[in-house]
C-alpha atoms as a PDB file:
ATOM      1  CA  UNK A   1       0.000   0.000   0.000  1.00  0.00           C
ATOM      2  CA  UNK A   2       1.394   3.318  -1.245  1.00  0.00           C
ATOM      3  CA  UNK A   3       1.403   6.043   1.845  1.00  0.00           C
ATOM      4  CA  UNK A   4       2.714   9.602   2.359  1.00  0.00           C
ATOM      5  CA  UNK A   5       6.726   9.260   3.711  1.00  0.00           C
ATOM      6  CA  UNK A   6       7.541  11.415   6.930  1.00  0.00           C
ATOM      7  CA  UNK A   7      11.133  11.124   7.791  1.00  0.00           C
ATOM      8  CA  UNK A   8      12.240  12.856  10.832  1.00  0.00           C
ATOM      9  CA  UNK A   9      16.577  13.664  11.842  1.00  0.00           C
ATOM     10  CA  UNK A  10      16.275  13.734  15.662  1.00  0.00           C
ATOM     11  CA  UNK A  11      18.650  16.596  16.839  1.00  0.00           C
ATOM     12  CA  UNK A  12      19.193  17.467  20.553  1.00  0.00           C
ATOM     13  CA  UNK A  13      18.560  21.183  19.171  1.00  0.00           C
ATOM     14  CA  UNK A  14      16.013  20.726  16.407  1.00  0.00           C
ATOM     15  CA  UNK A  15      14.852  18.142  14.200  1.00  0.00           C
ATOM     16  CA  UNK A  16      15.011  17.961  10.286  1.00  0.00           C
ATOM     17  CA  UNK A  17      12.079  16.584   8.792  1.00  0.00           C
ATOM     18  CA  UNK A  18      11.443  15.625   4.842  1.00  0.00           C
ATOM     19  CA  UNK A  19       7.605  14.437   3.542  1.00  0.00           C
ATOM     20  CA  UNK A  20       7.826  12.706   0.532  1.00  0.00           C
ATOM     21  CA  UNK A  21       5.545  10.789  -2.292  1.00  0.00           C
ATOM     22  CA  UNK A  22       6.097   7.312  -2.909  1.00  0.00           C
ATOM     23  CA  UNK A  23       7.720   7.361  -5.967  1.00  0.00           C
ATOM     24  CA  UNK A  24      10.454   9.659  -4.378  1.00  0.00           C
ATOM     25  CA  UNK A  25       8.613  12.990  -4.828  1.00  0.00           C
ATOM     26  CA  UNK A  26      10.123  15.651  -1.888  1.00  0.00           C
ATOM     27  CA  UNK A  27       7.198  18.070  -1.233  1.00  0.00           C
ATOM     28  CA  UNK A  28       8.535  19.752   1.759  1.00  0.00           C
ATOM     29  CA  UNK A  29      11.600  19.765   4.028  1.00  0.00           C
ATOM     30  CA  UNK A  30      11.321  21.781   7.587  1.00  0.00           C
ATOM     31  CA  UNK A  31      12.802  21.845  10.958  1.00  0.00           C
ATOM     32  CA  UNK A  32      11.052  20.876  14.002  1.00  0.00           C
ATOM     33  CA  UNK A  33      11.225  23.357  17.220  1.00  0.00           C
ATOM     34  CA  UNK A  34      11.357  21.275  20.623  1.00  0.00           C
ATOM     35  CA  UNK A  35       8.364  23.958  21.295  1.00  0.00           C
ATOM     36  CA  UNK A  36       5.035  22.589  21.601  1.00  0.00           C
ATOM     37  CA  UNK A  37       4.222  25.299  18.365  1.00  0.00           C
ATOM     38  CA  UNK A  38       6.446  23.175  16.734  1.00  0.00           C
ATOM     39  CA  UNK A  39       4.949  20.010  17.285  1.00  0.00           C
ATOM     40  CA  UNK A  40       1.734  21.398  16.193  1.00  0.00           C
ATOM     41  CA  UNK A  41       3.387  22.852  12.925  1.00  0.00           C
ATOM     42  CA  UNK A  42       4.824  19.656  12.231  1.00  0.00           C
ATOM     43  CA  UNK A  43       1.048  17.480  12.668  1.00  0.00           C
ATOM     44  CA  UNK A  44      -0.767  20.347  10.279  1.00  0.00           C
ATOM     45  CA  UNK A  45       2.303  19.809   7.814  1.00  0.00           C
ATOM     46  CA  UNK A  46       2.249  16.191   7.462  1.00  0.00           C
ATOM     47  CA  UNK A  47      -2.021  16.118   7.865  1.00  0.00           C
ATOM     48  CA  UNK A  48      -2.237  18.932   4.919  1.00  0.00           C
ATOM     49  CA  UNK A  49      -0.016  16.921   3.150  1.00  0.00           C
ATOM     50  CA  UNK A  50      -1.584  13.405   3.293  1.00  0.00           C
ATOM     51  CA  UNK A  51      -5.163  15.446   2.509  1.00  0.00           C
ATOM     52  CA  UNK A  52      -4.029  16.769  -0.963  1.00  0.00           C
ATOM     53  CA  UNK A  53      -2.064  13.287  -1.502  1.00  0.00           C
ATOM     54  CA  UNK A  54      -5.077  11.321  -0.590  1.00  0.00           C
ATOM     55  CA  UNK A  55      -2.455   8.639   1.213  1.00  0.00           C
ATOM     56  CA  UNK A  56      -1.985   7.665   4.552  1.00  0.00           C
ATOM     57  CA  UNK A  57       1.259   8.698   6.342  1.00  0.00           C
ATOM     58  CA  UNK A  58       4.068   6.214   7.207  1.00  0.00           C
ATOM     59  CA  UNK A  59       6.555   8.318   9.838  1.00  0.00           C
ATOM     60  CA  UNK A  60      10.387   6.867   9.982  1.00  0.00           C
ATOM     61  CA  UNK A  61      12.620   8.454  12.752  1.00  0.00           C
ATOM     62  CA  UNK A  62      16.036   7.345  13.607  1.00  0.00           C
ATOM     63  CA  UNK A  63      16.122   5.961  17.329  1.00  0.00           C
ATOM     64  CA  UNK A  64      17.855   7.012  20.519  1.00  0.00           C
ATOM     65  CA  UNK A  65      21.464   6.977  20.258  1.00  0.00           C
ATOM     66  CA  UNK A  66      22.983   9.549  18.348  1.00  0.00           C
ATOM     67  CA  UNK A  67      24.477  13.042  19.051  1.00  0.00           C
ATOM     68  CA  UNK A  68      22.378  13.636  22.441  1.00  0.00           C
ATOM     69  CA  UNK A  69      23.514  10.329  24.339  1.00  0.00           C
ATOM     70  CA  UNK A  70      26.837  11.260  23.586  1.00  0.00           C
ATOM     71  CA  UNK A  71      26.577  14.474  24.865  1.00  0.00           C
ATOM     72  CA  UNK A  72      27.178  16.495  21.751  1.00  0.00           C
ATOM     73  CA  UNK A  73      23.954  18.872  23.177  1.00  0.00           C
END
């Protein structure tokens, strides 16, 4: 089943995020505030988004691990 592609960078500052067709389409690329106005930017994105794609969304993060448990932040 075909669905909308969310990708999110975690950052221990911001995160990078990238929503995409299926067939490899980019139609937007953002960052993501650790500010609840950003979470709420981010969930109109990806919803206005999958509305004029007529697709569900499929969201792919990358896991704990990475710059903040080193202590890069």
């Amino acid at each position: 089943m075909d669905a909308l592609l969310v990708g999110i960078d975690v950052g221990c500052r911001k995160h990078r995020v990238a929503i995409g067709m299926p067939d490899g389409e980019l139609l937007e690329q953002f960052d993501l505030t650790h500010q609840p106005a950003g979470s709420d930017d981010f969930f109109k994105r990806v919803e206005k988004q999958a509305l004029l794609a007529k697709l569900p969304v499929s969201i792919g993060m990358e896991g704990y691990g990475g710059w903040a448990r080193v202590g890069h932040c």
